[in-house]
N, C-alpha and C. Protein backbone atom coordinates (compact mmCIF):
# COMPACT_ATOMS: atom_id res chain seq x y z
N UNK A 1 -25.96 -5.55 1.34
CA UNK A 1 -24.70 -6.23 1.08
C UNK A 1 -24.98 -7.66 0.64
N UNK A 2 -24.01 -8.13 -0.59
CA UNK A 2 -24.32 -9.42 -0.68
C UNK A 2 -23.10 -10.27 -0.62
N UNK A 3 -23.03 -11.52 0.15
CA UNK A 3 -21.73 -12.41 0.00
C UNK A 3 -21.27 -13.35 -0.87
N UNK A 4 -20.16 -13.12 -1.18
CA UNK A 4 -19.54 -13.11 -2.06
C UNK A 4 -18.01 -13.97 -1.62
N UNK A 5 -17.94 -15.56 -1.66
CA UNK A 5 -17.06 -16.35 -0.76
C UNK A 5 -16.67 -15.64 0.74
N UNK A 6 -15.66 -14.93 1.20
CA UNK A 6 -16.06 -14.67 2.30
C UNK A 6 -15.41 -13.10 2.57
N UNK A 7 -16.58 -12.32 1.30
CA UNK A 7 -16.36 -10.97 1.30
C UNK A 7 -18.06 -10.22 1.25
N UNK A 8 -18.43 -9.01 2.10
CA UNK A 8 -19.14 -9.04 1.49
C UNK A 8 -19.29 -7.54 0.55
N UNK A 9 -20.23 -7.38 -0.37
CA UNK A 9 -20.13 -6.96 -1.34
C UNK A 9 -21.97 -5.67 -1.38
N UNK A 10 -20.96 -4.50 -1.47
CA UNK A 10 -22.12 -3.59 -1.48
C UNK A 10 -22.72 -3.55 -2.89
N UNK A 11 -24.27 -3.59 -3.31
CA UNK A 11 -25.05 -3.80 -4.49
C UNK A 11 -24.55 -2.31 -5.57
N UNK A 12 -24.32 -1.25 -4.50
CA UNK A 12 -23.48 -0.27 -5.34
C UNK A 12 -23.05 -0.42 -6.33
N UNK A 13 -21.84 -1.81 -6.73
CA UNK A 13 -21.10 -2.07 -7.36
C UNK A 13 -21.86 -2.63 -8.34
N UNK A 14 -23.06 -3.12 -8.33
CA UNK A 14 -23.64 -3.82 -9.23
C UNK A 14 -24.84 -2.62 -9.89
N UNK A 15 -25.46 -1.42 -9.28
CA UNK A 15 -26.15 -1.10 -9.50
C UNK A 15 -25.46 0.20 -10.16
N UNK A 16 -24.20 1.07 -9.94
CA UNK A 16 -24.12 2.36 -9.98
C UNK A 16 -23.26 1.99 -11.46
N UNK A 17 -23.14 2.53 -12.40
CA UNK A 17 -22.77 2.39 -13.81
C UNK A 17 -21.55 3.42 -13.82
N UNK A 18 -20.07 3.15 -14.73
CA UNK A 18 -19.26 3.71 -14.37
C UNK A 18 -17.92 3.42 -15.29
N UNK A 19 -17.30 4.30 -15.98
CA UNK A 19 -16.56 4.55 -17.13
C UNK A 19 -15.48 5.51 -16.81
N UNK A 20 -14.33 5.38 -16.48
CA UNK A 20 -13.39 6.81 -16.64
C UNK A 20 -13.61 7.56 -17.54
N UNK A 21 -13.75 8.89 -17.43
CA UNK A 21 -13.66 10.17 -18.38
C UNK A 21 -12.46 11.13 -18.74
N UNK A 22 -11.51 10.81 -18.50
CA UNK A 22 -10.02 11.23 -18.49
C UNK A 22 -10.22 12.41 -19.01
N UNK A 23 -10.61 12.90 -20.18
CA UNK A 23 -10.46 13.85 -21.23
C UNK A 23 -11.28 15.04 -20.45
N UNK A 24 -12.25 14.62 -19.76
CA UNK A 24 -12.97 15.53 -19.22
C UNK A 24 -12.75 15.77 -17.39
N UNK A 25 -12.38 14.87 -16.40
CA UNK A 25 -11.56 15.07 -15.47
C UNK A 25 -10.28 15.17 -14.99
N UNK A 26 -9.69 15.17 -16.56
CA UNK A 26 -8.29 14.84 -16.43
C UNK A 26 -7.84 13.97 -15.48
N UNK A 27 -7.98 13.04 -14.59
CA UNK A 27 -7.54 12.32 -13.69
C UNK A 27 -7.21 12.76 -11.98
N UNK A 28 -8.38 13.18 -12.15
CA UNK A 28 -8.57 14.01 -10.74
C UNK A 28 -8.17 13.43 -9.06
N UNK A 29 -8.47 11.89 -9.48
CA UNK A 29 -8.41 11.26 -8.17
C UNK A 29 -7.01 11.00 -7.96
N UNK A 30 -6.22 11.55 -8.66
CA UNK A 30 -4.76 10.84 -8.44
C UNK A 30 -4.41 12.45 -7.61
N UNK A 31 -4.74 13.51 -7.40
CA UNK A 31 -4.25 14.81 -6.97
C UNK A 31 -5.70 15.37 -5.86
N UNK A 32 -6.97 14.72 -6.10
CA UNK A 32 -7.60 15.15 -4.85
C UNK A 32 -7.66 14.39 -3.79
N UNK A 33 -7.92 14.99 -2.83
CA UNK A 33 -8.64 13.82 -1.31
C UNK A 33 -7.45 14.13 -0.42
N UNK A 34 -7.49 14.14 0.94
CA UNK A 34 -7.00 13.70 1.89
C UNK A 34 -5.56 13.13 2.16
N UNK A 35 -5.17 12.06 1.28
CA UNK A 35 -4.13 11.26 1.65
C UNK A 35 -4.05 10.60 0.14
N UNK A 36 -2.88 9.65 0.47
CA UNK A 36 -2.51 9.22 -1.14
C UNK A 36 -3.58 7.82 -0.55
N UNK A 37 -3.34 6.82 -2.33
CA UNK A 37 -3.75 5.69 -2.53
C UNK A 37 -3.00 4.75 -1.79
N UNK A 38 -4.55 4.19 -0.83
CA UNK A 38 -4.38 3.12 0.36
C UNK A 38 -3.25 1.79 -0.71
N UNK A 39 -2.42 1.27 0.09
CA UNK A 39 -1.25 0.06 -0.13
C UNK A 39 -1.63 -1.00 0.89
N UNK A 40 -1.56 -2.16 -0.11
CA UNK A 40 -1.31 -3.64 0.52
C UNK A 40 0.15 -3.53 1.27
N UNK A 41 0.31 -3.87 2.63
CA UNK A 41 1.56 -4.22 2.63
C UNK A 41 2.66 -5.09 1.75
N UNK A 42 1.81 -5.94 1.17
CA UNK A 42 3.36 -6.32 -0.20
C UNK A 42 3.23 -5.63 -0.80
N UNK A 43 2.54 -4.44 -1.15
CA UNK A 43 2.75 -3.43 -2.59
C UNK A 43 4.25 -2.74 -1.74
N UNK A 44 4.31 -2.51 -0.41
CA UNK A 44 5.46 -2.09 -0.02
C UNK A 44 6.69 -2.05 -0.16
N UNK A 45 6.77 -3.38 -0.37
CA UNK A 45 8.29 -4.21 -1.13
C UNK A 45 8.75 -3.74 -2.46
N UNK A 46 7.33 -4.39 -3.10
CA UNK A 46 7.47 -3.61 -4.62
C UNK A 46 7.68 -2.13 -4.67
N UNK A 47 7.31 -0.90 -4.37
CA UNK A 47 7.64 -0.09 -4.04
C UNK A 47 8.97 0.61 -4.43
N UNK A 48 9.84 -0.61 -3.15
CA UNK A 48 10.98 -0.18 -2.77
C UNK A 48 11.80 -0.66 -3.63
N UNK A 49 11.37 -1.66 -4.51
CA UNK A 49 12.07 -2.33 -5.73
C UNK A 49 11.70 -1.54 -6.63
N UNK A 50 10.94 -0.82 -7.04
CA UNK A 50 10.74 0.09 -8.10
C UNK A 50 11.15 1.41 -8.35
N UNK A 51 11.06 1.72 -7.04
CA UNK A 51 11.24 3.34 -6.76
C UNK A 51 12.37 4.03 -7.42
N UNK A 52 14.47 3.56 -7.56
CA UNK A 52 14.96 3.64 -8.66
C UNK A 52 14.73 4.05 -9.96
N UNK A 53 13.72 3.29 -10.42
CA UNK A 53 13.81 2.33 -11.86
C UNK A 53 12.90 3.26 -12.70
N UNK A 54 12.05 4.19 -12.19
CA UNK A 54 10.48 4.70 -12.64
C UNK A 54 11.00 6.15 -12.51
N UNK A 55 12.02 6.93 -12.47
CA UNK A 55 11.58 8.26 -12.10
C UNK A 55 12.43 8.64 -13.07
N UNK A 56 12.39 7.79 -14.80
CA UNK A 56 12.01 8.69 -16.15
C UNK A 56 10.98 8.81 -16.48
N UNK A 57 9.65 8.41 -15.19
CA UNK A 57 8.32 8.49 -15.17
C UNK A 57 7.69 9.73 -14.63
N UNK A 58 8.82 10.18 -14.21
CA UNK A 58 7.99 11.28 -12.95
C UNK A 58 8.59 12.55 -13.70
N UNK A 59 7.41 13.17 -12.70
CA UNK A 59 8.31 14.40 -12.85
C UNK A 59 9.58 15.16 -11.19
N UNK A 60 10.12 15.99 -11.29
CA UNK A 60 11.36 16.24 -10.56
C UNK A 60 10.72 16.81 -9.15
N UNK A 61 10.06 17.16 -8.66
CA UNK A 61 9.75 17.24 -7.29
C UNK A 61 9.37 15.64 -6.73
N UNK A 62 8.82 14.74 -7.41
CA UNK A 62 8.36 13.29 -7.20
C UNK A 62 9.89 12.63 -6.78
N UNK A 63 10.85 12.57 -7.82
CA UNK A 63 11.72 12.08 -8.11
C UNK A 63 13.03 12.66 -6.84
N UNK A 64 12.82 14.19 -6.35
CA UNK A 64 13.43 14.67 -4.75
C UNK A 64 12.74 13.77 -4.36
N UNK A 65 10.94 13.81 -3.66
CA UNK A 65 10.45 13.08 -2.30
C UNK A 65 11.52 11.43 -2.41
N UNK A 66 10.78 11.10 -3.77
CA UNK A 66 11.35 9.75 -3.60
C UNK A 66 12.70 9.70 -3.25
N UNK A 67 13.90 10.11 -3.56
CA UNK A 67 15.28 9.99 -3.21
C UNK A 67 15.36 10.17 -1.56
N UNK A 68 14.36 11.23 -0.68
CA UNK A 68 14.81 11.06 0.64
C UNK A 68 13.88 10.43 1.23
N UNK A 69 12.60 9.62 0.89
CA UNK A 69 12.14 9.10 1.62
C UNK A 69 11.41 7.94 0.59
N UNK A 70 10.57 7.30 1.22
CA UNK A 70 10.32 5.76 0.30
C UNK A 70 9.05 5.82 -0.54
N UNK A 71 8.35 6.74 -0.64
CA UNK A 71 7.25 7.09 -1.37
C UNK A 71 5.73 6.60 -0.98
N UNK A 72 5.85 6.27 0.11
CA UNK A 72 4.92 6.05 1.08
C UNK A 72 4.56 6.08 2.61
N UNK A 73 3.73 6.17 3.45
CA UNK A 73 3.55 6.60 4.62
C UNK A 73 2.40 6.02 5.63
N UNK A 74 2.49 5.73 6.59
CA UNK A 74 1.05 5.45 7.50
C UNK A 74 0.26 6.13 7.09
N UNK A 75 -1.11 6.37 7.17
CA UNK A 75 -2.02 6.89 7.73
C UNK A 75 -2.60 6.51 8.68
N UNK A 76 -3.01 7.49 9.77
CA UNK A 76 -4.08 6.93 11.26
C UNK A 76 -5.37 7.31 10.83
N UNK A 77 -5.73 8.30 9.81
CA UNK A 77 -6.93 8.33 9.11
C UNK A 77 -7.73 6.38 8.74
N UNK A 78 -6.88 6.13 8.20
CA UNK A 78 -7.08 5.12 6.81
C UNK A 78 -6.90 3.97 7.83
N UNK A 79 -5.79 3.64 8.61
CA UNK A 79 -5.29 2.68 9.45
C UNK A 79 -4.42 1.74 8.83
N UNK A 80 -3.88 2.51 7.49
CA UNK A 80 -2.94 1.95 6.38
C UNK A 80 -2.36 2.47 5.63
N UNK A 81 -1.18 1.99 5.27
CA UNK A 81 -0.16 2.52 4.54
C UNK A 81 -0.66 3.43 2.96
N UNK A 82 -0.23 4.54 2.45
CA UNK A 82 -0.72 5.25 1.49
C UNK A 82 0.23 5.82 0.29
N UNK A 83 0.69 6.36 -0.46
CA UNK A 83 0.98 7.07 -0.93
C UNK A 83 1.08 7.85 -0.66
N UNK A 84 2.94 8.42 -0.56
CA UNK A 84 3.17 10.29 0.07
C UNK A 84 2.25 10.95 -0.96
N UNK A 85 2.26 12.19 -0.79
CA UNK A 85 2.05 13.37 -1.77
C UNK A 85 3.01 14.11 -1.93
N UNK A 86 2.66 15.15 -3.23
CA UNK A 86 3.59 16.10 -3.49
C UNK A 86 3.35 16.90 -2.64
N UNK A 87 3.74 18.67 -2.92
CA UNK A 87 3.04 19.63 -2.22
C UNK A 87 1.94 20.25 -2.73
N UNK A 88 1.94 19.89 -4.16
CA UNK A 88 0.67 19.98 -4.75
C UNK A 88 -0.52 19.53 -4.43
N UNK A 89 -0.30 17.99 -3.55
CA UNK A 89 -1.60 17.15 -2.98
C UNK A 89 -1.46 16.42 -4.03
N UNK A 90 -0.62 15.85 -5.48
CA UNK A 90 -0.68 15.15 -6.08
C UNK A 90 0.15 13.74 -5.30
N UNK A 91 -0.41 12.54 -6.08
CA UNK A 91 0.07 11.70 -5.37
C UNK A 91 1.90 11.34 -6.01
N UNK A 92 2.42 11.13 -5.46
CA UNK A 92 4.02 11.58 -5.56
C UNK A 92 4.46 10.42 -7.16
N UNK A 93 3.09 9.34 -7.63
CA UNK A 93 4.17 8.71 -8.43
C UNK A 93 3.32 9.30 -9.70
N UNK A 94 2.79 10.50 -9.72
CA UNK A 94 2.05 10.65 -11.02
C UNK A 94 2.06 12.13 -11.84
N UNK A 95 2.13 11.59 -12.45
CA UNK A 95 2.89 12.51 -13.73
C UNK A 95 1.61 12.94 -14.80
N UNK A 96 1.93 13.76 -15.76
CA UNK A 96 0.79 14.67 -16.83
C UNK A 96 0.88 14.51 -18.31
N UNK A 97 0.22 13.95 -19.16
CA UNK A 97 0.74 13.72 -20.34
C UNK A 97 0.47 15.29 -20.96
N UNK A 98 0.65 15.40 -22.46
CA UNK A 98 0.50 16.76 -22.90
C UNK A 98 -0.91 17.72 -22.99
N UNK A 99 -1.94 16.46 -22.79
CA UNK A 99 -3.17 17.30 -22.75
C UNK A 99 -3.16 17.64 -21.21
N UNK A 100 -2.28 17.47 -19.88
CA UNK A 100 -2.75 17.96 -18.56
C UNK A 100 -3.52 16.86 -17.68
N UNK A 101 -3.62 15.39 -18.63
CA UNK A 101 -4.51 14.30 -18.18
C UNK A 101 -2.87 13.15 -17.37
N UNK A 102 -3.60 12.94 -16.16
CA UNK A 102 -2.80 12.33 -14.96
C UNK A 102 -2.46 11.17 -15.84
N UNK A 103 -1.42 10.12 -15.22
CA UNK A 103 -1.05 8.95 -15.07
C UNK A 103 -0.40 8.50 -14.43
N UNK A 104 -0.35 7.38 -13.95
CA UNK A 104 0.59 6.52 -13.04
C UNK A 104 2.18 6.34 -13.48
N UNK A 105 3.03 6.70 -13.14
CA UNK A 105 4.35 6.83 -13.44
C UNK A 105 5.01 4.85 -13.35
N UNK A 106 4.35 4.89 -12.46
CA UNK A 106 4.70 3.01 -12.34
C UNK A 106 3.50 2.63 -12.77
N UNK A 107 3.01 2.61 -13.53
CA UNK A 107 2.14 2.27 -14.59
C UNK A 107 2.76 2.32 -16.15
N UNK A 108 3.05 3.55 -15.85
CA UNK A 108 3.92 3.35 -17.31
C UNK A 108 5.04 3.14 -17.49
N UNK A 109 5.78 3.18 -16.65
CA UNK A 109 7.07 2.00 -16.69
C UNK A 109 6.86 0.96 -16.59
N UNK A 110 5.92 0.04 -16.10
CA UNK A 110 4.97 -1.26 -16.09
C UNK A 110 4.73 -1.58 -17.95
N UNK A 111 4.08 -0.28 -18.69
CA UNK A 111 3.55 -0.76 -19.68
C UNK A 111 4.80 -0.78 -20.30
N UNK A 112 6.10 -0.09 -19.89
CA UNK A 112 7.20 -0.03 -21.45
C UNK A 112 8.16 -1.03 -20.82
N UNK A 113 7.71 -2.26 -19.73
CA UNK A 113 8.55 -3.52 -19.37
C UNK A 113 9.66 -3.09 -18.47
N UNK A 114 9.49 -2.08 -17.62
CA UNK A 114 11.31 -1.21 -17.39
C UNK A 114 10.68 -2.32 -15.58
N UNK A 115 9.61 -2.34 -15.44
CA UNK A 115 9.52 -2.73 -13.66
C UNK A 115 8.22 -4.00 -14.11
N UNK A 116 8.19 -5.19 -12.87
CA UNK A 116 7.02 -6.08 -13.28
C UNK A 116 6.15 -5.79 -12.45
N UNK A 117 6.33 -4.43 -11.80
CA UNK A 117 4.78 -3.97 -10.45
C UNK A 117 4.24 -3.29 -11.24
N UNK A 118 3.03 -3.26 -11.31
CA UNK A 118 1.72 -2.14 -12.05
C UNK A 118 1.60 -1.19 -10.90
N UNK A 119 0.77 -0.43 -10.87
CA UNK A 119 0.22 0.40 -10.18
C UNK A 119 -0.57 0.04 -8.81
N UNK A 120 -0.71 0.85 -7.77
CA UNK A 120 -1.19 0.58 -6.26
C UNK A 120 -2.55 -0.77 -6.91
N UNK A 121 -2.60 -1.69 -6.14
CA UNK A 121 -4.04 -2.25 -6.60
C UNK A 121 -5.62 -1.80 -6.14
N UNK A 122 -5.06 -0.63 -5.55
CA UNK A 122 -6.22 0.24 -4.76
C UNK A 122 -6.69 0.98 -6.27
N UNK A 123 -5.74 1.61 -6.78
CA UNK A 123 -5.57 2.18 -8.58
C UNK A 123 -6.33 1.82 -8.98
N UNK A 124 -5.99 0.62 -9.05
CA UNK A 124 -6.51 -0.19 -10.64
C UNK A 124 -8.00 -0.89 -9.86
N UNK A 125 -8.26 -0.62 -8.76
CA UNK A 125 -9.94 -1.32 -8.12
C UNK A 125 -11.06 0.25 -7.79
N UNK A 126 -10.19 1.66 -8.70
CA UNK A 126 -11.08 3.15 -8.07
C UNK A 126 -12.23 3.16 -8.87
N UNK A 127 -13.13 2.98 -8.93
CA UNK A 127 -13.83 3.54 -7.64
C UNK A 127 -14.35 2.43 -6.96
N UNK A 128 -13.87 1.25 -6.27
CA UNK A 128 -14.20 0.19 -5.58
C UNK A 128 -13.27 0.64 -4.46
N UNK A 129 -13.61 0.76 -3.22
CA UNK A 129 -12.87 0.62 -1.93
C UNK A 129 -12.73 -0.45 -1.34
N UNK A 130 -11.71 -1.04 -1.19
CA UNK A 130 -11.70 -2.37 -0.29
C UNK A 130 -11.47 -1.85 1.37
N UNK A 131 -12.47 -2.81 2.61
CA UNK A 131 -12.40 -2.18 3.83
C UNK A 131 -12.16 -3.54 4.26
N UNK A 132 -11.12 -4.05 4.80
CA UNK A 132 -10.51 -5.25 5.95
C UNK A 132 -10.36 -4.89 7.34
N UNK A 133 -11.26 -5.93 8.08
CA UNK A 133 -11.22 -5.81 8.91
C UNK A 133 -10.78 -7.07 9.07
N UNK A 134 -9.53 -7.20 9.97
CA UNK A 134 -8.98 -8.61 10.22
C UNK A 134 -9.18 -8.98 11.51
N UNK A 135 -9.64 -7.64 12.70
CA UNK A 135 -9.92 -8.57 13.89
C UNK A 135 -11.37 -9.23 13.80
N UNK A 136 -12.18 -8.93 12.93
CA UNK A 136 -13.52 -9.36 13.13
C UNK A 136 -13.77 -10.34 11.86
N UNK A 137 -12.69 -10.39 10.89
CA UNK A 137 -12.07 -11.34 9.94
C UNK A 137 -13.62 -11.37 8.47
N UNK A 138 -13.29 -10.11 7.99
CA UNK A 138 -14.28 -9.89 6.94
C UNK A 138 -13.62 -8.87 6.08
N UNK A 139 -13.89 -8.70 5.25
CA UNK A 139 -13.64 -7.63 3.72
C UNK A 139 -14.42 -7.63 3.43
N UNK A 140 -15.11 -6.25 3.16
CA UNK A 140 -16.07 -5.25 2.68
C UNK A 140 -15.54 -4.82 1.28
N UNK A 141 -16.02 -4.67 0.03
CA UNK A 141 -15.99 -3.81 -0.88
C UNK A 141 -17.16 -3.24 -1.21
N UNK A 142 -17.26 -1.92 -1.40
CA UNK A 142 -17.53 -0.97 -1.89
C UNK A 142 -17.44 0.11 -2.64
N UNK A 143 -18.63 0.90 -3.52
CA UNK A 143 -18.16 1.85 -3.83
C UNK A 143 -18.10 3.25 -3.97
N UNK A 144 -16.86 3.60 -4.28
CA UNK A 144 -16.97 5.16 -3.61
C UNK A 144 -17.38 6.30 -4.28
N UNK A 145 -18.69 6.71 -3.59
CA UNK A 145 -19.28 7.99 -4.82
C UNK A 145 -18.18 9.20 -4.17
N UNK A 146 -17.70 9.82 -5.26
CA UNK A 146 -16.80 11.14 -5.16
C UNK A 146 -17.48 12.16 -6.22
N UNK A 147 -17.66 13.35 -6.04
CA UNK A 147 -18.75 14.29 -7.61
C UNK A 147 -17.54 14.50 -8.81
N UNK A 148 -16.06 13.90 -8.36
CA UNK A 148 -15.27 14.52 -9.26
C UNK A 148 -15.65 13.47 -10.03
N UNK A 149 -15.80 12.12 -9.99
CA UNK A 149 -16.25 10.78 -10.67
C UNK A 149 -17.44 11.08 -11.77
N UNK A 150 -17.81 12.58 -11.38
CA UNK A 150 -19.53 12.66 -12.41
C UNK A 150 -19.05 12.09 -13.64
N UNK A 151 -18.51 12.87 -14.15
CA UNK A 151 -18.43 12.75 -15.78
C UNK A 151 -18.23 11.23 -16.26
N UNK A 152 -17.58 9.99 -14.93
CA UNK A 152 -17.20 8.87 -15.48
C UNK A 152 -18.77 8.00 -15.13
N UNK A 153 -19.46 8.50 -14.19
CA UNK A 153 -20.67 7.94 -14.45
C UNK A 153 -21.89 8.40 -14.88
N UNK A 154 -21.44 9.45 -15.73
CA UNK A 154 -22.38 9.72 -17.15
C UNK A 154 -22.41 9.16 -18.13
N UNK A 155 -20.55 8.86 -18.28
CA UNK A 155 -20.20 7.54 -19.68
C UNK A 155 -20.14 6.20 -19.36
N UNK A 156 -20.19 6.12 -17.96
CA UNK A 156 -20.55 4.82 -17.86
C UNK A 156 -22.24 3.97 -18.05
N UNK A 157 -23.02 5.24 -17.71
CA UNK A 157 -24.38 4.88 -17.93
C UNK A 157 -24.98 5.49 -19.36
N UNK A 158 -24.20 5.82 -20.06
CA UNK A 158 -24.35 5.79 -21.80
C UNK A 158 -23.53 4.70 -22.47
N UNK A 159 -23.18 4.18 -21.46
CA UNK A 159 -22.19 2.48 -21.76
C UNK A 159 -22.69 1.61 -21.47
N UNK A 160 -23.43 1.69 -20.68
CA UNK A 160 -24.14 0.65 -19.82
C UNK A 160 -23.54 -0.34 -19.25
N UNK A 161 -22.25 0.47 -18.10
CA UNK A 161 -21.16 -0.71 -17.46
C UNK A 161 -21.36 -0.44 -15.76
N UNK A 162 -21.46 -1.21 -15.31
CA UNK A 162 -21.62 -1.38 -14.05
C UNK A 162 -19.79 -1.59 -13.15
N UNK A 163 -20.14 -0.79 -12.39
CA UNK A 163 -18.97 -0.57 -11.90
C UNK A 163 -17.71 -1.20 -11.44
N UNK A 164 -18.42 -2.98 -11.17
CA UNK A 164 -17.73 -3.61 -11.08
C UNK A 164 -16.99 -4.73 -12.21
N UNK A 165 -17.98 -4.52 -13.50
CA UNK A 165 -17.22 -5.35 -15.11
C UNK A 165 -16.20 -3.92 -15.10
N UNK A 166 -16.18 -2.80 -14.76
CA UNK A 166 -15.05 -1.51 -15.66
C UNK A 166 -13.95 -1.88 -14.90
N UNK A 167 -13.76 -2.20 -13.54
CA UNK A 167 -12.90 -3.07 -12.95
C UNK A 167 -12.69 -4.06 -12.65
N UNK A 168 -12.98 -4.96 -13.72
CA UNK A 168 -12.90 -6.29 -13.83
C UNK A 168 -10.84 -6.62 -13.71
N UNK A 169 -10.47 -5.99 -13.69
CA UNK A 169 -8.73 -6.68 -13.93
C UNK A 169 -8.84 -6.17 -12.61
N UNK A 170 -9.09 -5.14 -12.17
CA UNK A 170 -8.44 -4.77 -9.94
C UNK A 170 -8.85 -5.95 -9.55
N UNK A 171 -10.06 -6.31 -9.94
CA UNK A 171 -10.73 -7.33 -9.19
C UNK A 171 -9.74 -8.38 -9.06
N UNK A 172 -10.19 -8.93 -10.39
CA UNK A 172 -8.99 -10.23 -10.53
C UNK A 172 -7.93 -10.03 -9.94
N UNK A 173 -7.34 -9.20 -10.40
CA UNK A 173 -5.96 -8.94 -9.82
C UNK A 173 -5.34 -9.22 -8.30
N UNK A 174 -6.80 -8.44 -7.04
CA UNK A 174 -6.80 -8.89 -6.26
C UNK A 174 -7.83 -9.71 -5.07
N UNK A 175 -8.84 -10.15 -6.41
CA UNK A 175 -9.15 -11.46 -5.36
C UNK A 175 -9.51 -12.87 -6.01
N UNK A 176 -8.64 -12.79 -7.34
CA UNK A 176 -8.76 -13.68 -8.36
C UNK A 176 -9.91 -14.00 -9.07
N UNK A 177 -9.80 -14.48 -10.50
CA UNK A 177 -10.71 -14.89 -11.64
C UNK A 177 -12.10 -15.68 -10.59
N UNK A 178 -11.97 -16.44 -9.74
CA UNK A 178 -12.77 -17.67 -9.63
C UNK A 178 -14.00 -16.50 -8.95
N UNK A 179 -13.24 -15.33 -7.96
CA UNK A 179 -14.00 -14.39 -7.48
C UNK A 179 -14.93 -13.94 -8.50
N UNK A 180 -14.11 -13.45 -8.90
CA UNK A 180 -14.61 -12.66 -10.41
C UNK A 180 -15.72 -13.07 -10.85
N UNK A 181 -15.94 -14.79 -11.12
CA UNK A 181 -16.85 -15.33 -12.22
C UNK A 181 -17.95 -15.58 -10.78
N UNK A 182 -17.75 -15.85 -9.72
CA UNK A 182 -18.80 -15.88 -8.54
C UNK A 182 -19.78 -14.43 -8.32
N UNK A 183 -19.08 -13.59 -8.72
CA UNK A 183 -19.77 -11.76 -8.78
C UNK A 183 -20.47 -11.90 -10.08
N UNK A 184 -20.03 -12.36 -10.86
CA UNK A 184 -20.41 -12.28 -12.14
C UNK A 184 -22.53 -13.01 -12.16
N UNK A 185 -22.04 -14.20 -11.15
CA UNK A 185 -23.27 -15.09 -11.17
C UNK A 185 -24.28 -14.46 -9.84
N UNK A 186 -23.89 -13.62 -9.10
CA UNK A 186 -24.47 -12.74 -8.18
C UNK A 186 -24.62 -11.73 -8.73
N UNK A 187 -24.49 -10.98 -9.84
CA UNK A 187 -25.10 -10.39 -10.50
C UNK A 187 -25.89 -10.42 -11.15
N UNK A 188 -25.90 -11.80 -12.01
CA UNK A 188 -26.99 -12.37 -12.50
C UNK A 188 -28.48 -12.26 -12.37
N UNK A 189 -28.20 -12.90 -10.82
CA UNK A 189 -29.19 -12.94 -9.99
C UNK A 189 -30.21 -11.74 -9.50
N UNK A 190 -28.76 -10.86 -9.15
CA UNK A 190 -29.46 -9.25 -8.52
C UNK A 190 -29.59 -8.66 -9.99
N UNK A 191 -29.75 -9.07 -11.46
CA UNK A 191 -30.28 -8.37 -12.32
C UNK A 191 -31.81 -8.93 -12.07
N UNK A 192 -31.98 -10.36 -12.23
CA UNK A 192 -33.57 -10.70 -12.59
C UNK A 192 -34.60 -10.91 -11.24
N UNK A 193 -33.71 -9.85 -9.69
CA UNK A 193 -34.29 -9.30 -9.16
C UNK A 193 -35.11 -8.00 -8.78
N UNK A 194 -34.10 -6.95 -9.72
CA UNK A 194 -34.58 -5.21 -9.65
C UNK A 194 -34.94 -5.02 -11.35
């Protein structure tokens, strides 16, 4: 692990190379695993301000959950708030374009201006896991090997992108630019070490 202001930071991110493959996983992580995509408690708010506004995004079983309940849930797995699911195991805000390839439903009402929330920031940081621990007052990121991910780190290492420049905007997004350019110079470093 290396630190990183006062996070620290698994070399994973710097060492494992990594590209979405959409065309070839169709967007797998939005419908496999366990539980939906871990939420900041303010993504909560937003949420509930969006939830209305987005379901010419969805499709009609999404668009029931959401009407009787808020489109999210505890987990005691996780020890944090998540994304319901469908009954499919898809995550309740994501929808299929015509080739069968996933997307974020508040993502794309995000991109056509209808809501100003993007997508979970857990989303937009996959395959980076963020782990907070606030009684012992540290954040961990890491990242998460899953085999459905193969195909994105086959094109990521015929790209030659390291896992944490392909999520360069989650990052920013949530732990700001100044972070950003501090990883950037700890990478540096852990290049003209290995």
């Amino acid at each position: 692990m290396i630190a990183v202001q006062d996070k620290l930071v698994s070399e994973d991110i710097f060492e494992m190379q990594f590209s979405c493959n959409l065309e070839v996983c169709k967007g797998a992580c939005c419908w496999e695993g366990d539980f939906g995509a871990p939420l900041l408690e303010s993504e909560l708010k937003e949420l509930d301000k969006v939830r209305a506004r987005i379901t010419n995004f969805l499709p009609e079983e999404s668009i029931q959950i959401l009407a009787k309940n808020k489109g999210y849930e505890w987990n005691e797995d996780s020890q944090t708030y998540v994304t319901q699911l469908r009954s499919d195991g898809a995550c309740v805000y994501m929808n299929t374009d015509q080739k069968g390839i996933a997307y974020c439903g508040i993502e794309a009402a995000f991109n056509q201006e209808v809501v100003k929330f993007n997508k979970p920031v857990s989303c937009h940081l996959y395959p980076i896991r963020v782990k907070e621990n606030k009684e012992l007052g540290f954040t961990a990121i890491n990242y998460d090997k899953w085999k459905i991910c193969n195909p994105a780190c086959k094109k990521g290492k015929t790209l030659g992108i390291p896992v944490f420049k392909f999520v360069r905007e989650g990052l920013v997004r949530r732990f700001g630019k100044k972070f950003f350019n501090e990883l950037l110079v700890m990478y540096e470093s852990w290049i003209k070490r290995n």
